[in-house]
Protein backbone atom coordinates (compact mmCIF):
# COMPACT_ATOMS: atom_id res chain seq x y z
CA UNK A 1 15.24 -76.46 -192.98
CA UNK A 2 14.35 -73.53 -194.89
CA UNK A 3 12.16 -71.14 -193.26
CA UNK A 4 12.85 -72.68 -189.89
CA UNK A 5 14.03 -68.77 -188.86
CA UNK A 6 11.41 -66.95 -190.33
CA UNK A 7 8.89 -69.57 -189.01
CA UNK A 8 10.49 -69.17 -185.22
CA UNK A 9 10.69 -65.58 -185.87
CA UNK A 10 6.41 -65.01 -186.93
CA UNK A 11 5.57 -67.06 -183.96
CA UNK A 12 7.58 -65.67 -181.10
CA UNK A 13 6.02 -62.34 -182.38
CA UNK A 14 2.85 -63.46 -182.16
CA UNK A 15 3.22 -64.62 -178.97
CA UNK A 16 5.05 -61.35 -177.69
CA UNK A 17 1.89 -59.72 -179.05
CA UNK A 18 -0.55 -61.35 -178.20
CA UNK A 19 0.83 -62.35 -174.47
CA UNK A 20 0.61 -58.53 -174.06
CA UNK A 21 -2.43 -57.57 -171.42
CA UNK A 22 -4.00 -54.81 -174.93
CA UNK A 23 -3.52 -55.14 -178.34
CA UNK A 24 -2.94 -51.49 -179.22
CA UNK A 25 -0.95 -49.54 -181.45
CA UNK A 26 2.09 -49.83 -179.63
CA UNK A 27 1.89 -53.89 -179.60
CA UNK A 28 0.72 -53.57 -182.74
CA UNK A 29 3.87 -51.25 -183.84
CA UNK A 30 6.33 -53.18 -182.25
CA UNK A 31 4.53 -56.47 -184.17
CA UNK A 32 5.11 -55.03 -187.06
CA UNK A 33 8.62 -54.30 -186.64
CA UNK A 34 9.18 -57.62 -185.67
CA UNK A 35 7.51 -58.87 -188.73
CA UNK A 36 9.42 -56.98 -191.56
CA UNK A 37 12.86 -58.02 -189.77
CA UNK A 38 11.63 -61.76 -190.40
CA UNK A 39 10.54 -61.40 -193.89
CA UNK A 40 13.49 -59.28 -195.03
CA UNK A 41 15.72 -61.80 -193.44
CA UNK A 42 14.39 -64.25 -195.21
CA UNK A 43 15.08 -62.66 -198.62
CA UNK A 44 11.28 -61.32 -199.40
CA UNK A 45 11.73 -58.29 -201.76
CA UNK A 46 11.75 -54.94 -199.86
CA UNK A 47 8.47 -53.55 -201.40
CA UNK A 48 6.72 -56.37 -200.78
CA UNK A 49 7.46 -56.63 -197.36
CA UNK A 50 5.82 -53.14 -196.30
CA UNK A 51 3.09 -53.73 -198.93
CA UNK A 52 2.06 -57.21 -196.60
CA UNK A 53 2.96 -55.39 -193.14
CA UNK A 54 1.05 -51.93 -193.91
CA UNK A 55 -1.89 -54.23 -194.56
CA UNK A 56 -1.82 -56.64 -191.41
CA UNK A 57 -1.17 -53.29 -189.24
CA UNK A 58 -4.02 -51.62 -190.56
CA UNK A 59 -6.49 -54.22 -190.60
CA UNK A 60 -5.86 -55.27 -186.66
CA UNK A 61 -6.07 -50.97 -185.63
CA UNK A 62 -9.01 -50.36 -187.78
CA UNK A 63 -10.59 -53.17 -188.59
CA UNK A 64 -13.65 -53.90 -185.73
CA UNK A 65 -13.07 -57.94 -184.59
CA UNK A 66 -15.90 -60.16 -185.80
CA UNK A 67 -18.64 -61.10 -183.19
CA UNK A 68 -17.40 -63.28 -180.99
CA UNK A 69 -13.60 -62.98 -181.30
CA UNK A 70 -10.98 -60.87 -179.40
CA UNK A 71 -8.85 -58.08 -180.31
CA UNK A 72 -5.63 -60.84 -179.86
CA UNK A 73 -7.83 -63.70 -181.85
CA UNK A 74 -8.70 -60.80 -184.53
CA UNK A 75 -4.64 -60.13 -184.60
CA UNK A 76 -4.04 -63.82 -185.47
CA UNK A 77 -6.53 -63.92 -188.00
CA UNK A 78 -5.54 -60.81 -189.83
CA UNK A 79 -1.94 -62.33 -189.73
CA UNK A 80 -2.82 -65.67 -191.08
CA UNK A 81 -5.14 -64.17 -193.78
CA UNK A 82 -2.81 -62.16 -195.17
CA UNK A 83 0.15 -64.42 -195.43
CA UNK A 84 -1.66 -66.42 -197.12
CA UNK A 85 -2.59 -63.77 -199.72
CA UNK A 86 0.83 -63.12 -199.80
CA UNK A 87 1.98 -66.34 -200.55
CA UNK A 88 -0.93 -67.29 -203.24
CA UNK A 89 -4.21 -67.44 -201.57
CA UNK A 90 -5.87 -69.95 -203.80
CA UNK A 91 -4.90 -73.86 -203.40
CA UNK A 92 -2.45 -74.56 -206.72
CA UNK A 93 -3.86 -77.98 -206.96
CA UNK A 94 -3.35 -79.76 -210.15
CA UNK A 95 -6.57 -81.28 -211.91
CA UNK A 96 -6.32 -84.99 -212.41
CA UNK A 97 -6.84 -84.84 -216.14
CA UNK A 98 -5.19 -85.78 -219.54
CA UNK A 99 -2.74 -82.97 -220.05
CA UNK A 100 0.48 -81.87 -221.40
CA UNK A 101 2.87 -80.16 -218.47
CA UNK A 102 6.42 -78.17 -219.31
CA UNK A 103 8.92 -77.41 -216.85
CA UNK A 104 10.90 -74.47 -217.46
CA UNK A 105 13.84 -72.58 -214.58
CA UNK A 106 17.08 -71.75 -214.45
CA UNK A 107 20.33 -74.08 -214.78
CA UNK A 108 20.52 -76.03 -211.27
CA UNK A 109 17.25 -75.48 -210.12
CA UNK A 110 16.25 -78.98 -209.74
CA UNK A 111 13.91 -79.87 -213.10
CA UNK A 112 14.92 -82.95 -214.15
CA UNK A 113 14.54 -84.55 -210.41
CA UNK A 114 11.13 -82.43 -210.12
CA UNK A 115 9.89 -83.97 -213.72
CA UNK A 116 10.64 -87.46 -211.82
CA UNK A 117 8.46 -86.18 -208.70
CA UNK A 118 5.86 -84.78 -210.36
CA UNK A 119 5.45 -88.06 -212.56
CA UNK A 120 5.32 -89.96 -209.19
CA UNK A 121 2.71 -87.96 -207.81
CA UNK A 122 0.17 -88.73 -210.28
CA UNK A 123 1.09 -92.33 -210.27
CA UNK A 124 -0.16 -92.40 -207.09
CA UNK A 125 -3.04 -90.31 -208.06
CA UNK A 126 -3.91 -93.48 -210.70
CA UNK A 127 -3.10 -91.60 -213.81
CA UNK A 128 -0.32 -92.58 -216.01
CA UNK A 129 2.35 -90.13 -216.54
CA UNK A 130 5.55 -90.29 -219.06
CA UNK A 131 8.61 -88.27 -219.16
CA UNK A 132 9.92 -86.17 -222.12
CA UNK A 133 13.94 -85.04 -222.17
CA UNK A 134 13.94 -81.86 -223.93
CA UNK A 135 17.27 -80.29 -222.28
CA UNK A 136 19.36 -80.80 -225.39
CA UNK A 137 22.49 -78.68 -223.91
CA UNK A 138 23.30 -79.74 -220.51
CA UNK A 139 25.60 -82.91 -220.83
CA UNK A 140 24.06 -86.33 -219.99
CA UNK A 141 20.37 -84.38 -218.76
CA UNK A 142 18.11 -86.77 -221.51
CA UNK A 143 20.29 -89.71 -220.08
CA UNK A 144 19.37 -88.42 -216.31
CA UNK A 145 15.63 -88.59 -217.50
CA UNK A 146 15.55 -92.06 -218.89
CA UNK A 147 17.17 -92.82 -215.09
CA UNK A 148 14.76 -91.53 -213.68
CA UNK A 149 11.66 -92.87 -215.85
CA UNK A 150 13.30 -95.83 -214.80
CA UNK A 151 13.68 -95.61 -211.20
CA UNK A 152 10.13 -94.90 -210.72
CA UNK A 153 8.66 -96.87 -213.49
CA UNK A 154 7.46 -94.45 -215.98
CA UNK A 155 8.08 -94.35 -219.85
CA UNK A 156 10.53 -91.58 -220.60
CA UNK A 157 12.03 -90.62 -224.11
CA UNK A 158 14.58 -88.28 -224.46
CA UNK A 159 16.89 -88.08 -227.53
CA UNK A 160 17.98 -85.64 -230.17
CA UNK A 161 19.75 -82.36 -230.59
CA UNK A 162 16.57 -80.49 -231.36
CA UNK A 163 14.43 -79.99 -228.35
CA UNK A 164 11.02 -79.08 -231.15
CA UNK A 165 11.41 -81.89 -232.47
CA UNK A 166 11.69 -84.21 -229.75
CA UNK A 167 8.98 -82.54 -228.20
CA UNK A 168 6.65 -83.65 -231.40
CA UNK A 169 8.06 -87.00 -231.13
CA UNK A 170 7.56 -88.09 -228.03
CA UNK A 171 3.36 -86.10 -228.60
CA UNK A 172 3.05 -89.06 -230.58
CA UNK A 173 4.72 -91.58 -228.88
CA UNK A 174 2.83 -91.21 -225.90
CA UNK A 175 -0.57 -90.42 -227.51
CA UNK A 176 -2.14 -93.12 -224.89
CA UNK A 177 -0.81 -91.66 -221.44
CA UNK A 178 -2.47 -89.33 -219.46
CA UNK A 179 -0.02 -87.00 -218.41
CA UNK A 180 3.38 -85.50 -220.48
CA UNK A 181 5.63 -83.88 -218.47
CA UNK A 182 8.29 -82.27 -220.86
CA UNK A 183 11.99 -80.94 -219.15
CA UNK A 184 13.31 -77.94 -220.75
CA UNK A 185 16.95 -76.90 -220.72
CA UNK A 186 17.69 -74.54 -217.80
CA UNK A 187 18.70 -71.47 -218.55
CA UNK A 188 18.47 -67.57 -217.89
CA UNK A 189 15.54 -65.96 -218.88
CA UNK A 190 17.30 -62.65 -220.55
CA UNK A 191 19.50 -65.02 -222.76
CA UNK A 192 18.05 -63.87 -226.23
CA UNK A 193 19.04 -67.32 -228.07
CA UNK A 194 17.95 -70.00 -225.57
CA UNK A 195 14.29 -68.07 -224.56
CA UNK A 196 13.80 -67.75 -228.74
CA UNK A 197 14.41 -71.87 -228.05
CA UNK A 198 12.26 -71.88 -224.96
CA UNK A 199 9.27 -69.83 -226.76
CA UNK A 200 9.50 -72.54 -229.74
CA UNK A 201 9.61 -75.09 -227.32
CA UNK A 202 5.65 -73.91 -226.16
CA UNK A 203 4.26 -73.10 -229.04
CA UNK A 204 5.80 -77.12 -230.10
CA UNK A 205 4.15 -78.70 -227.25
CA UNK A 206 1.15 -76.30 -226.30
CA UNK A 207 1.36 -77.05 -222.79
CA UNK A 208 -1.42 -76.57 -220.84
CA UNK A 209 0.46 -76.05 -217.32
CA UNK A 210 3.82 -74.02 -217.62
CA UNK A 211 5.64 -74.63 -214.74
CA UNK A 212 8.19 -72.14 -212.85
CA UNK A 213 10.44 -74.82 -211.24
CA UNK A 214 12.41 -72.22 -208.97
CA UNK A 215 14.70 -72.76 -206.05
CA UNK A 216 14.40 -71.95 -202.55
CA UNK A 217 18.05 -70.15 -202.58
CA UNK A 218 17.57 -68.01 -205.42
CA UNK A 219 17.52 -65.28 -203.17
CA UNK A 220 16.35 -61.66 -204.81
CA UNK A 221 17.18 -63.09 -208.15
CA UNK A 222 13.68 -64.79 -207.75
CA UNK A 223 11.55 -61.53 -208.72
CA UNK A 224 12.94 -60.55 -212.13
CA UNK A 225 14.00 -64.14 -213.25
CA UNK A 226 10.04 -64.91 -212.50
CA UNK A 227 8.65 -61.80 -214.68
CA UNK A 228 10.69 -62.52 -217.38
CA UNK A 229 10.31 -66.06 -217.64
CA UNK A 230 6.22 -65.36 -216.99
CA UNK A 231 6.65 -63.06 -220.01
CA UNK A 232 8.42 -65.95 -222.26
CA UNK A 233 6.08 -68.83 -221.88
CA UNK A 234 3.22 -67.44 -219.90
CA UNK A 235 3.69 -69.15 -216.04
CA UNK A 236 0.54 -71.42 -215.06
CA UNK A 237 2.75 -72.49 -211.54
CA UNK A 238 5.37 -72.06 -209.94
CA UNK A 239 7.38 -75.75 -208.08
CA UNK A 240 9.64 -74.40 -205.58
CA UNK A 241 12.66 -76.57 -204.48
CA UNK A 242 14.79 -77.40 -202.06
CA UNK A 243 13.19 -76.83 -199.41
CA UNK A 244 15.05 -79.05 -196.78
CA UNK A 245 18.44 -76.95 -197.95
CA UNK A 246 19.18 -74.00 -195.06
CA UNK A 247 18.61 -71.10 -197.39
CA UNK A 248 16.11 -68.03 -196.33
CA UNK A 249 13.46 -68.85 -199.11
CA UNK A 250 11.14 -65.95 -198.92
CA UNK A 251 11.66 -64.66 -202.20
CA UNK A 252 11.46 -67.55 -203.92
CA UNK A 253 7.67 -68.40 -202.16
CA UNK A 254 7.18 -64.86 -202.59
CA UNK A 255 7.66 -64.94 -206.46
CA UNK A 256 3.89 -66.64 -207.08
CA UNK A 257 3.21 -62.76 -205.86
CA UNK A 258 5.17 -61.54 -209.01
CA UNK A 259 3.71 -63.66 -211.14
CA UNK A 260 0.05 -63.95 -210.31
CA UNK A 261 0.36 -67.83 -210.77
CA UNK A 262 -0.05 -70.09 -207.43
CA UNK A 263 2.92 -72.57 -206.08
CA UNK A 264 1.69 -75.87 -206.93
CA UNK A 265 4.12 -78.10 -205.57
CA UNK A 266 7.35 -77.91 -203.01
CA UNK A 267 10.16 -80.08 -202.83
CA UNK A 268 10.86 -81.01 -199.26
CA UNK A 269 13.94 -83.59 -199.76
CA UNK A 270 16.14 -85.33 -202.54
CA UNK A 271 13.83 -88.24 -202.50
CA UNK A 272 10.74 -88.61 -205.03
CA UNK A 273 8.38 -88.89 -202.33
CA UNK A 274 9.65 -86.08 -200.37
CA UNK A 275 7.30 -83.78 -202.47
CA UNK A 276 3.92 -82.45 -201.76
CA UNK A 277 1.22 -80.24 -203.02
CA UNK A 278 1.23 -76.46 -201.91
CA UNK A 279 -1.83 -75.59 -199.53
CA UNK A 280 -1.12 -71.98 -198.13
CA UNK A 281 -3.55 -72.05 -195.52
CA UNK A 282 -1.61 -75.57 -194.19
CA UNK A 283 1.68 -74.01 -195.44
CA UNK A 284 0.64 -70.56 -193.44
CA UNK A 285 -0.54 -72.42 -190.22
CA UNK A 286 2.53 -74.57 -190.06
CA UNK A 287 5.09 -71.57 -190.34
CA UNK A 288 3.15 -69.18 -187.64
CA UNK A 289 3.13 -72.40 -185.14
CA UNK A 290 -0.60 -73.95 -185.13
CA UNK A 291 -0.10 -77.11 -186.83
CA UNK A 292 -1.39 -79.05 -190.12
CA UNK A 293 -3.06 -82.03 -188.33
CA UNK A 294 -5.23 -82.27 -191.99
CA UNK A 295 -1.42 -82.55 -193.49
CA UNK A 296 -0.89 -85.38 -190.93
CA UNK A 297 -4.12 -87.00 -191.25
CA UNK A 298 -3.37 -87.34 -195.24
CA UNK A 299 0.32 -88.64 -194.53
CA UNK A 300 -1.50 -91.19 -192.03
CA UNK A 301 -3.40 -92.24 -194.69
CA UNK A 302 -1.04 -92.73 -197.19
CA UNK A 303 0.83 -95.09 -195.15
CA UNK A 304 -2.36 -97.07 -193.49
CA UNK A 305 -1.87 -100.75 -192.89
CA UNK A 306 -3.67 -103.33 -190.58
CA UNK A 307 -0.61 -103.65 -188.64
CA UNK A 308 0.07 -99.77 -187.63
CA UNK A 309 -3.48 -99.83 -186.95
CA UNK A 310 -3.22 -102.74 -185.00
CA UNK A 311 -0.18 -101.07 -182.98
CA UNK A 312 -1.64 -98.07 -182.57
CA UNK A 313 -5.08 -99.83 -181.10
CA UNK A 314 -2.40 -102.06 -178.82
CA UNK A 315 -1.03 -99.08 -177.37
CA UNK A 316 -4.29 -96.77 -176.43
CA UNK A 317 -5.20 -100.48 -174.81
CA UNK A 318 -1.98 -100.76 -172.76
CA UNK A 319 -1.37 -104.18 -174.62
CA UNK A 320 1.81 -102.41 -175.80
CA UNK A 321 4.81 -104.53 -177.05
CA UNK A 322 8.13 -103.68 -178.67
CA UNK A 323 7.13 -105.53 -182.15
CA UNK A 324 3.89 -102.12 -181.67
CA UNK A 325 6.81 -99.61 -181.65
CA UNK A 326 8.94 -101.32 -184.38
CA UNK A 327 5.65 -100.78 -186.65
CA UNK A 328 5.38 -97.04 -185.52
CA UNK A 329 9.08 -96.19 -185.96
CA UNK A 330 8.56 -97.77 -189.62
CA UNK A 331 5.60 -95.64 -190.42
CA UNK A 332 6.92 -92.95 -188.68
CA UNK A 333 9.99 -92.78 -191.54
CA UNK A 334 7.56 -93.03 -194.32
CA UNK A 335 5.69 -90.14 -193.09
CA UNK A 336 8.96 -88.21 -193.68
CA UNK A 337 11.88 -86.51 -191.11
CA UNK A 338 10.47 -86.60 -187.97
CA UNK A 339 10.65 -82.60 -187.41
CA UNK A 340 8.78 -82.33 -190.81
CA UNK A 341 6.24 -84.71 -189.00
CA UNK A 342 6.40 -82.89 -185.79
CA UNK A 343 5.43 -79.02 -187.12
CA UNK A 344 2.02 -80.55 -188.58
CA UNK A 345 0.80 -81.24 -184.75
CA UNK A 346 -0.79 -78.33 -183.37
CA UNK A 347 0.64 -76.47 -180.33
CA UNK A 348 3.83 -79.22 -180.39
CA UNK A 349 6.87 -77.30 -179.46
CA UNK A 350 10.15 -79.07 -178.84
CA UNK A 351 13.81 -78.24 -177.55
CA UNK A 352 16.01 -76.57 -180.68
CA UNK A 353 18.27 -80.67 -181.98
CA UNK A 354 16.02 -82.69 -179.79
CA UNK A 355 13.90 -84.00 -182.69
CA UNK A 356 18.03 -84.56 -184.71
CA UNK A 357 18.73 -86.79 -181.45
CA UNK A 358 15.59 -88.94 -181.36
CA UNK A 359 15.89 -89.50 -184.79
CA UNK A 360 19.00 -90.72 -184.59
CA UNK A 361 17.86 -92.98 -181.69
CA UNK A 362 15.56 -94.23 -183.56
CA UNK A 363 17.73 -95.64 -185.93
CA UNK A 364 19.20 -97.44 -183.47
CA UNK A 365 16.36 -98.84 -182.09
CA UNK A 366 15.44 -100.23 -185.35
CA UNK A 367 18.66 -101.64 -185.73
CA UNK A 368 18.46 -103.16 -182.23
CA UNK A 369 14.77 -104.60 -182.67
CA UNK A 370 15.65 -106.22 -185.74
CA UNK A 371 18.56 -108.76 -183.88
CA UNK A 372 15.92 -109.87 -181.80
CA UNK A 373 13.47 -112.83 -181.75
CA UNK A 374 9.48 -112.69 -182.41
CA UNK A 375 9.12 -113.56 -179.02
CA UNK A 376 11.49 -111.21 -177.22
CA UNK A 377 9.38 -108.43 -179.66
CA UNK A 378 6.48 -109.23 -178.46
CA UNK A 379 7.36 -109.95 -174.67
CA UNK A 380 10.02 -107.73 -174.18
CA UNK A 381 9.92 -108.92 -170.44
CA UNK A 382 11.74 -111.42 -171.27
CA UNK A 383 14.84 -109.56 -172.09
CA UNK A 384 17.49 -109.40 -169.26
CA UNK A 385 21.38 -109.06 -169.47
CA UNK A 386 22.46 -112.31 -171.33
CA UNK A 387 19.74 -111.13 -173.99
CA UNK A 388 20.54 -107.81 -173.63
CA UNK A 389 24.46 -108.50 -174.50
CA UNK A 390 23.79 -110.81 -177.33
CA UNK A 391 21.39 -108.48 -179.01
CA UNK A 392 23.74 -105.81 -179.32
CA UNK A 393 26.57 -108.18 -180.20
CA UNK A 394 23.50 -108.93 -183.10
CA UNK A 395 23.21 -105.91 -183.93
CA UNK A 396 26.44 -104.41 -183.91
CA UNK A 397 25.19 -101.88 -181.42
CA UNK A 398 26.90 -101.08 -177.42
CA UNK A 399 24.79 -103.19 -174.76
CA UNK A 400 23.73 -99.21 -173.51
CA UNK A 401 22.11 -98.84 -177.04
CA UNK A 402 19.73 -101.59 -175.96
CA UNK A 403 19.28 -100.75 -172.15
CA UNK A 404 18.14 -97.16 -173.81
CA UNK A 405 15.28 -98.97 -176.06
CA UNK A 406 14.29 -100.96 -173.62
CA UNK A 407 13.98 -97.98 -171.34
CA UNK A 408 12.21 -95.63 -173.63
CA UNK A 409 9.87 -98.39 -174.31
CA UNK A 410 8.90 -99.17 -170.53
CA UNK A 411 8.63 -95.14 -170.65
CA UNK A 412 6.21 -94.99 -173.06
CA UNK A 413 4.05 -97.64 -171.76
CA UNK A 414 3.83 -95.95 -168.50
CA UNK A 415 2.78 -93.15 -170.16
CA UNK A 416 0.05 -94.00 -172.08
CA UNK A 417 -1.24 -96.43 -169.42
CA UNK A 418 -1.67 -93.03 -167.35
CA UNK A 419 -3.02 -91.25 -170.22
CA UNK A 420 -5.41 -93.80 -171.72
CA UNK A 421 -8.58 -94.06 -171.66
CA UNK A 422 -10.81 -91.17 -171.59
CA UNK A 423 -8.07 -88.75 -172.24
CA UNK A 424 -7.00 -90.14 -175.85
CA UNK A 425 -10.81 -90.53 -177.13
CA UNK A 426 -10.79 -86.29 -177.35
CA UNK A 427 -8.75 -83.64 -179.49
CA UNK A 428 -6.45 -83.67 -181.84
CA UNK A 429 -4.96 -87.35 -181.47
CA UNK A 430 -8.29 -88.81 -181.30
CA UNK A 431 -9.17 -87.41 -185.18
CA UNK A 432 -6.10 -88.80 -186.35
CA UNK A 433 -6.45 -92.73 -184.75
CA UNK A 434 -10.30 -91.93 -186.24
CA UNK A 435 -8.76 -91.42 -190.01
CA UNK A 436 -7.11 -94.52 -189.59
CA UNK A 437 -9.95 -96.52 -188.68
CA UNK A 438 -9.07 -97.39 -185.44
CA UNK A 439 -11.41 -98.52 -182.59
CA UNK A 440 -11.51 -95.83 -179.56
C-alpha cells in the first residue's frame, strides 16, 4: 500500500532513536538523516523536506520537554506534531450542510469514481446527494456518472456538449437535494483553453467546496499542478487517491502544504466504501506505528449488529463456536483489508505477507463454514473425518483446508479461555467491545 515504506521507514527511526540510552545531538543527527531519506523516497519535494526536518531537529535540541515527559517522549511528540503540520494540521472535515461541491484534477486521477464516493459518504451521513456530469470531452465520462448514480442510488444528470450549461441545468433540477457534487473534465492546469473552461465552469456553479482530486502517484508533478490549479478555481480541499496502489505518495499528501487547503478525503480502494475522511493526527499516528484505535472504534460502529456483538460476548465468555467466528470473519471484511484493519491497533506489529496469508485463509474458511450445517456451526465437536471429507467435497475445498479451520478455531478458543477474564476487561480491546455495547 502506499506509504507502507515511508511508514516502516519513520518508525524504525524512531525506535533506533529512541532505543538509544541519550537523546542527544548525535541521535538526534542521525534521526534526522534517517528521516529526510524516508520523505525524499517517498517523493516529498526537496525543500520541503529540510523545511519539516530543520524544525523537528531543532525543537527536540532546544526545546526544554514539558513537565513530566522525557527527552525520548519529548522526541516523539515533536515528531508527531510536526508531521501533522506538515501534512495539514487542521481536520478537513466536511460540514453536513446544503452545498454545492466541484471536483476538479488532472485526466486519470480518479474524479468520476471519487464524485460516486463522495456522494456515498453523505448518504450515510443522512443527507441527500446528486451527481452532475460536467466532463464534456472524455468519451463515455457523463455515461460513467449516470453508472454510477445508479450503482449507489443517487440521482445523477449528465448530458450536453457544454459543461456551463449543464452545470445550470442540473442547479435547477436538483433544487431539492442537499448536496451537488459536479465532475469536471480532467485536464492540465497550464492548458490555456480548457482552465478558461474550468474558470467558467466556477463562476457557473459557485461552488462552495473546490475540490483538488489528486493522485497518490503523481509524483513531483503534485506541487506545481496544485498551485496552478489553486490559482484557477481557488482550492477549498484537496481528495487524494489511490491510496491502496504501491506508489511513494508523499508529494501528493504533501501538496495540501502548497496549497494551504486541508486533505479532506483519501481513497483507500476501488470500492465506494473504501473511502474515508482525512484526520492527520489518526493519519500521523498510524504511519509512525501507534495505532488509530478511535479509527477502529468508528469502523466497529459502522458495522454493529446484535449478532457480532453477540459473538464477540460468546468468545470473552469461552462459549465460543464456529457460527461466532463466521460472524467475525464477515465483519472483519466490511471493516476493510485486514492489514488496513490491523495498522489502526496500537503497538500491533506483524511478520512482512503474514496479514496477505491469513486473509487468504480466511476466505477459505468462509467458504468452508458455509457447506456446513447449523449444528456442526455451532458444535463444531461434532465434526470428525466423514464430516470433515464431505464438507470440503461441499465446498469445493481439500479435506486439509478444513482440518486448518478447525484447527485455528480450537486455537483461538484456547487462547482466549487463557486470556479471559480479567485480562480482556482493561486496555485497548476492552474500549473497543465497550463501543459496541458489549457486556464485560
Amino acid at each position: 500500500m502506499v506509504l507502507d515504506k515511508l511508514g516502516a521507514a519513520l518508525s524504525e527511526a524512531l525506535r533506533k532513536a529512541t532505543g538509544k540510552a541519550f537523546v542527544d545531538k548525535v541521535a538526534v543527527d542521525e534521526f534526522v538523516r534517517d528521516l529526510q531519506r524516508a520523505l525524499l523516497q517517498a517523493d516529498v519535494d526537496v525543500k520541503l523536506v529540510y523545511e519539516l526536518s530543520k524544525k523537528i531537529r531543532d525543537k527536540v535540541l532546544n526545546e526544554k520537554p514539558a513537565s513530566g515527559m522525557t527527552a525520548k517522549e519529548h522526541m516523539v511528540k515533536t515528531v508527531y506534531d510536526e508531521l501533522v503540520a506538515f501534512l495539514g494540521r487542521e481536520t478537513g472535515y466536511v460540514e453536513l450542510k446544503k452545498q454545492k461541491i466541484l471536483l476538479v484534477g488532472l485526466f486519470g486521477s480518479g474524479k468520476s469514481t471519487t464524485s460516486a464516493k463522495l456522494a456515498r459518504f453523505f448518504v450515510r451521513k443522512g443527507l441527500k446527494p446528486a451527481l452532475v456530469g460536467c466532463d464534456t470531452f472524455r468519451p463515455a465520462a457523463q455515461e460513467q456518472i449516470i453508472q454510477l448514480g445508479n450503482q449507489i442510488g443517487v440521482p445523477s444528470y449528465a448530458t450536453g456538449t457544454d459543461a456551463a450549461k449543464t452545470a445550470e441545468e442540473a442547479i435547477k433540477k436538483f433544487s431539492d437535494r442537499d448536496v451537488i457534487i459536479f465532475d469536471s473534465a480532467g485536464r492540465n492546469a497550464l492548458d490555456a483553453e480548457l482552465a478558461n473552461e474550468l474558470k467558467n465552469l466556477r463562476d457557473e456553479i459557485k461552488p462552495d467546496e473546490v475540490f483538488l482530486v489528486i493522485p497518490a502517484d503523481i509524483g513531483q508533478a503534485a506541487g506545481k499542478q496544485s498551485e496552478e490549479f489553486a490559482k484557477l478555481v481557488g482550492i477549498t480541499g484537496v481528495i487524494v487517491t489511490k491510496m491502496d496502489g504501491t506508489a511513494k505518495g508523499g508529494a501528493a499528501l504533501s501538496s495540501c502544504a502548497i496549497v494551504k487547503a486541508p486533505i479532506k478525503f483519501i481513497g483507500i480502494g476501488e470500492k465506494v466504501d473504501e473511502f474515508e475522511q482525512y484526520d492527520p493526527k489518526r493519519f500521523v499516528s498510524r504511519l509512525i506505528g501507534y495505532g488509530d484505535l478511535q479509527s477502529l472504534i468508528e469502523k466497529a460502529e459502522e458495522i454493529k449488529s446484535p449478532e457480532l456483538m453477540k459473538s464477540a460476548e460468546n468468545m470473552m465468555s469461552g462459549k465460543y463456536s464456529l457460527q461466532d467466528f463466521y460472524e467475525q470473519i464477515e465483519s472483519i471484511k466490511k471493516m476493510g483489508p485486514l492489514k488496513q484493519v490491523m495498522q489502526m491497533i496500537p503497538g500491533l506489529k506483524m511478520p512482512e505477507g503474514i496479514l496477505e496469508v491469513q486473509e487468504k485463509q480466511m476466505v477459505k474458511w468462509k467458504i468452508a463454514m458455509d457447506s456446513m450445517t447449523a449444528k456442526e456451526k455451532l458444535n463444531p465437536e461434532l465434526i470428525e473425518a466423514s464430516r470433515i471429507k464431505r464438507i470440503a467435497a461441499g465446498s469445493g475445498l481439500k479435506e486439509e483446508d478444513v482440518k486448518e479451520l478447525i484447527k485455528h478455531y480450537d486455537k483461538t478458543k484456547k487462547m482466549m479461555k487463557m486470556v479471559g477474564g480479567k485480562n480482556l476487561k482493561r486496555g485497548n480491546f476492552a474500549q473497543l467491545a465497550k463501543q459496541f455495547g458489549m457486556k464485560m
